[in-house]
N, C-alpha and C. Protein backbone atom coordinates (compact mmCIF):
# COMPACT_ATOMS: atom_id res chain seq x y z
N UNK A 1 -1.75 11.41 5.47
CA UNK A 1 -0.40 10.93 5.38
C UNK A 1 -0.23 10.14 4.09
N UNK A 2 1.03 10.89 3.10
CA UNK A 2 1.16 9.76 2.09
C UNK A 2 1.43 8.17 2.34
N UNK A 3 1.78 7.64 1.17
CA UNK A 3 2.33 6.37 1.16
C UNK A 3 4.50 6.71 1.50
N UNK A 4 4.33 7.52 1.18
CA UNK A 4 5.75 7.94 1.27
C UNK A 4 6.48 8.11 2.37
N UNK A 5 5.90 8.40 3.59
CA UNK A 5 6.85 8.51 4.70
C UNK A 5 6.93 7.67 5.13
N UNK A 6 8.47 7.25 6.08
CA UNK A 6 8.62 6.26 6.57
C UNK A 6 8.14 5.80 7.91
N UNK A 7 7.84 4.48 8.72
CA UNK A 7 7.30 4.53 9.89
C UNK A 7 8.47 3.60 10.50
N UNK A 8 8.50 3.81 11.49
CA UNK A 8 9.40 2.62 13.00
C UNK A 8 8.41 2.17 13.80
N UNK A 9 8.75 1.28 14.36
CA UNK A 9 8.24 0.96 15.78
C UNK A 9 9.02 0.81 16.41
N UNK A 10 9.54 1.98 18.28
CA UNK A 10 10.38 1.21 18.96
C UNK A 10 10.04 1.71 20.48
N UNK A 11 10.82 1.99 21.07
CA UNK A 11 10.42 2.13 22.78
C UNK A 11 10.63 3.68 22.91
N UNK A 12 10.28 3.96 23.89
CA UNK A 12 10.63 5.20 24.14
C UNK A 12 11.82 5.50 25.54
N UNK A 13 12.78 5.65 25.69
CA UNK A 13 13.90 5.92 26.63
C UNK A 13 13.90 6.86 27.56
N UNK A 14 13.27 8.15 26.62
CA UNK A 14 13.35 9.40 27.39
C UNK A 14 12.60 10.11 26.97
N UNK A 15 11.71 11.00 27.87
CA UNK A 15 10.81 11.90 28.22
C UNK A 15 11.28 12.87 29.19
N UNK A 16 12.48 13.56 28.78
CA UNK A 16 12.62 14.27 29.98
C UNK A 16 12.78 15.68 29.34
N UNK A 17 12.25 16.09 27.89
CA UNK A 17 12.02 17.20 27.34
C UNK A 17 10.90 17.50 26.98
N UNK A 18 10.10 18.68 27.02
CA UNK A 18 8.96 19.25 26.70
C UNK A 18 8.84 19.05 25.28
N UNK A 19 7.22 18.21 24.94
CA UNK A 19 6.78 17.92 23.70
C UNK A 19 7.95 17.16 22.90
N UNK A 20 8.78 16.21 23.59
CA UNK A 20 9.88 15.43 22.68
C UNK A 20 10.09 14.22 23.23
N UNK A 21 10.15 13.16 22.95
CA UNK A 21 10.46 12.04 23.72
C UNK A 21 11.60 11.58 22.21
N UNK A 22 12.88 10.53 23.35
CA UNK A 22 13.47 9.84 22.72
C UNK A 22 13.41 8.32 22.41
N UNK A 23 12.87 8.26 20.84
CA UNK A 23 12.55 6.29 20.77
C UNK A 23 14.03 5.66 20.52
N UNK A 24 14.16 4.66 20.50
CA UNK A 24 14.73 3.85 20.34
C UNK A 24 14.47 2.61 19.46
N UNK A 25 15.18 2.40 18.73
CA UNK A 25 14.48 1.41 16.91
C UNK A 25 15.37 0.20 17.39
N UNK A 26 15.12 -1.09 17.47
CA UNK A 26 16.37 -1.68 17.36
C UNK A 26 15.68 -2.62 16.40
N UNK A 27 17.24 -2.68 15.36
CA UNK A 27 17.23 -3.97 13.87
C UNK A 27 18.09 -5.12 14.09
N UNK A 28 17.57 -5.84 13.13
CA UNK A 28 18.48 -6.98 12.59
C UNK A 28 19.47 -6.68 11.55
N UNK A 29 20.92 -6.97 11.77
CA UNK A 29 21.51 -6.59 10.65
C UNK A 29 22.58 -7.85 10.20
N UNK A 30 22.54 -8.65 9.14
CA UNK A 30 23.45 -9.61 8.73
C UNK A 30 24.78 -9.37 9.14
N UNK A 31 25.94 -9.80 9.87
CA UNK A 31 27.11 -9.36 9.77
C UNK A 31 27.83 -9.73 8.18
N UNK A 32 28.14 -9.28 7.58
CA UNK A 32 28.84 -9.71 6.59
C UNK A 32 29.97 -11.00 6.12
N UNK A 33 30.69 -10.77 7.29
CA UNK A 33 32.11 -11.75 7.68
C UNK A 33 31.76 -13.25 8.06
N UNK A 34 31.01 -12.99 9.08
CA UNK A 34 30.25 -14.19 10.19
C UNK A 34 28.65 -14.59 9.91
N UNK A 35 28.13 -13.84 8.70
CA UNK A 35 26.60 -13.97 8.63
C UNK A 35 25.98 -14.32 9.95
N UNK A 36 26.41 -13.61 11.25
CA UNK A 36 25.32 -13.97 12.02
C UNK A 36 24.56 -12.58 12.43
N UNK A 37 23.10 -12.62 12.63
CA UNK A 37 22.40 -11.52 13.06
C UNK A 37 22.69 -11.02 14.29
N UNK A 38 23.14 -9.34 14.35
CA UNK A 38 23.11 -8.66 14.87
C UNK A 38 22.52 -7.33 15.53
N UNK A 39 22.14 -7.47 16.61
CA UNK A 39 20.99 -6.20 16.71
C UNK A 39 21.73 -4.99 16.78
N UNK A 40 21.18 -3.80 15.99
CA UNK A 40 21.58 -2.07 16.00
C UNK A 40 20.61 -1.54 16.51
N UNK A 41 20.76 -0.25 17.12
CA UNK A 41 19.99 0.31 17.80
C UNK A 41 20.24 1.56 17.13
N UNK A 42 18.98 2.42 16.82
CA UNK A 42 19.13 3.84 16.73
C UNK A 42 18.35 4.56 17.59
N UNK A 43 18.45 5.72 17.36
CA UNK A 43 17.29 6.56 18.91
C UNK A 43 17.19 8.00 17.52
N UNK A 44 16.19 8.26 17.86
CA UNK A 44 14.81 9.16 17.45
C UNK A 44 14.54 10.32 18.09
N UNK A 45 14.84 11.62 18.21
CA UNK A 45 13.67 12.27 18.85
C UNK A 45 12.87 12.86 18.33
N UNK A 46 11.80 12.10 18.95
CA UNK A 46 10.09 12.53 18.18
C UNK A 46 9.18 13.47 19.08
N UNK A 47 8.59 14.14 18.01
CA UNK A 47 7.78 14.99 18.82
C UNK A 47 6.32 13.93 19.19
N UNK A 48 5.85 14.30 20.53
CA UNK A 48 5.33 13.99 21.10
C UNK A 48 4.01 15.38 22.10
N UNK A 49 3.02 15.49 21.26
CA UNK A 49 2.35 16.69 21.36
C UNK A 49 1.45 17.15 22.35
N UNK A 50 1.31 15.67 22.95
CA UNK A 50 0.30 15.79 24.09
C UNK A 50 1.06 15.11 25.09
N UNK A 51 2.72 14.95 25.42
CA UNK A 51 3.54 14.65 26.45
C UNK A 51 2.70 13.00 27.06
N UNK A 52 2.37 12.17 26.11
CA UNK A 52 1.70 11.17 26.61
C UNK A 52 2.57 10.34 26.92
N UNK A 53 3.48 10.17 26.55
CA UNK A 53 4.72 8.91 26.31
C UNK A 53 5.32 9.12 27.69
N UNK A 54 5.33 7.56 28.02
CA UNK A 54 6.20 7.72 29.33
C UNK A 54 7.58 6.49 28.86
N UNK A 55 8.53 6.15 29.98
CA UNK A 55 9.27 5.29 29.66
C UNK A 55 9.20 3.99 29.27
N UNK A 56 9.48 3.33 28.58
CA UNK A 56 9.02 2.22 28.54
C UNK A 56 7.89 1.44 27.67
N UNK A 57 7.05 2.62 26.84
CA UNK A 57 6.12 2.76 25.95
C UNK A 57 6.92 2.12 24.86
N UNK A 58 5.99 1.29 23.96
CA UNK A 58 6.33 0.99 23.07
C UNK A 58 5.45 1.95 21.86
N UNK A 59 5.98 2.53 20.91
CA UNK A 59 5.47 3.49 19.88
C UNK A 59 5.44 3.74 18.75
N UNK A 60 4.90 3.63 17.66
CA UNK A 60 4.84 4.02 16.11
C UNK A 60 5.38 5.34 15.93
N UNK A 61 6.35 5.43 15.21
CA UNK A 61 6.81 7.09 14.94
C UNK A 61 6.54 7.29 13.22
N UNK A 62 6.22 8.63 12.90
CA UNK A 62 6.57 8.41 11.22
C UNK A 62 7.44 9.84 10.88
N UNK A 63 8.13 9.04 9.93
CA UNK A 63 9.17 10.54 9.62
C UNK A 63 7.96 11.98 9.16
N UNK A 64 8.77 13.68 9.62
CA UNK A 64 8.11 14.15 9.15
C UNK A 64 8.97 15.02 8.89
N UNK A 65 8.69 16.56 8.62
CA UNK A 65 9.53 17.49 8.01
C UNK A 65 10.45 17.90 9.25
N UNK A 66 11.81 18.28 9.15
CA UNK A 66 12.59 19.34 10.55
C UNK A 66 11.86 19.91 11.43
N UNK A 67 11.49 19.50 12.62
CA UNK A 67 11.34 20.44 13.73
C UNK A 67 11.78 21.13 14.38
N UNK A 68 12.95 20.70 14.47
CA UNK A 68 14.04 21.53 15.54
C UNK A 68 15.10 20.87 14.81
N UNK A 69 16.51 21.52 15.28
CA UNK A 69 17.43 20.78 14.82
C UNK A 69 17.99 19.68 14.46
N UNK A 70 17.46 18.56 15.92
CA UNK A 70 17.35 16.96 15.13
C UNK A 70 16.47 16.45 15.64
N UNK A 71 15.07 16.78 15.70
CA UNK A 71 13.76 16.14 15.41
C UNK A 71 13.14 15.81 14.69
N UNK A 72 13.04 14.72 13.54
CA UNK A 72 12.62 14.80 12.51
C UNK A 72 11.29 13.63 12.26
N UNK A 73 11.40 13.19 13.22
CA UNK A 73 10.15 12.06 13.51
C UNK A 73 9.24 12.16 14.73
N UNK A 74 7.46 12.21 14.16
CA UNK A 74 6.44 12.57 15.18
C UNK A 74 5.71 11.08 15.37
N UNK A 75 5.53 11.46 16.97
CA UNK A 75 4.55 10.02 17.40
C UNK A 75 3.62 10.06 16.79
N UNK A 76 2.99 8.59 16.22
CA UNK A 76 1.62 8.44 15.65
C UNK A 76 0.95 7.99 16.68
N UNK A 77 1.34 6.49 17.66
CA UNK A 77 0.25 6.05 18.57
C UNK A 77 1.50 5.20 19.27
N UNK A 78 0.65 4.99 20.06
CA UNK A 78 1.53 4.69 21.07
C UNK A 78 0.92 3.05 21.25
N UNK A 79 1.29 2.05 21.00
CA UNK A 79 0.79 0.28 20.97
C UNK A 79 0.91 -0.01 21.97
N UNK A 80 1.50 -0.01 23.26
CA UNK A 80 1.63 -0.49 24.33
C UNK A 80 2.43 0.71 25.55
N UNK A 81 1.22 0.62 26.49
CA UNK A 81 1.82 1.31 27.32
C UNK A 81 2.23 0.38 28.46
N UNK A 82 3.64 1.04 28.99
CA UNK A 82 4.61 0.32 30.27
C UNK A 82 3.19 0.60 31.30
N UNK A 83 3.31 -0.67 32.53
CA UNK A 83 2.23 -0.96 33.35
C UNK A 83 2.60 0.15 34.89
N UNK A 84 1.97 0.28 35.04
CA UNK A 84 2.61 1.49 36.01
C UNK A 84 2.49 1.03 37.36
C-alpha cells in the first residue's frame, strides 16, 4: 500500500450485503457563522472479504480502486469488535 491512499476510521452500520459492509466516518467540522464544532457523518461501503464485520465494529477502511458502482473503500482491520 502506497503513502497515497486515504484511510478512515469509523463503525460499521450494516452488514446485510454479501462481501460489503456499510461504515460510517463521523467528523468535526467548524461551523463558519457560530464557530462551534459540529459533527458530519458520512457512510462508506467497503468491501469486506471475509464477511468478518458485524454491527457495531469499529474499523480502518482505506480508499481503493471502483468495485462496484459505489464501493470504493476496502476493510483493512477491524480495532474493536462489538461484545456479543
Amino acid at each position: 500500500m502506497s503513502g497515497l491512499n486515504k484511510f478512515r476510521n469509523g463503525t460499521v452500520t450494516s452488514n446485510k450485503m454479501e462481501k460489503t459492509v456499510v461504515v460510517q466516518v463521523e467528523r468535526l467540522v467548524k461551523h463558519p457563522k457560530y464557530k462551534k464544532y459540529v459533527k458530519q457523518r458520512t457512510r462508506f461501503k467497503a468491501h469486506d472479504e471475509n464477511n468478518a464485520c458485524k454491527v457495531g465494529d469499529e474499523v480502518r477502511i482505506i480508499e481503493t480502486r471502483p468495485l462496484s458502482k459505489d464501493k470504493r473503500w476496502a476493510v483493512v482491520e477491524v480495532t474493536r469488535k462489538v461484545a456479543e
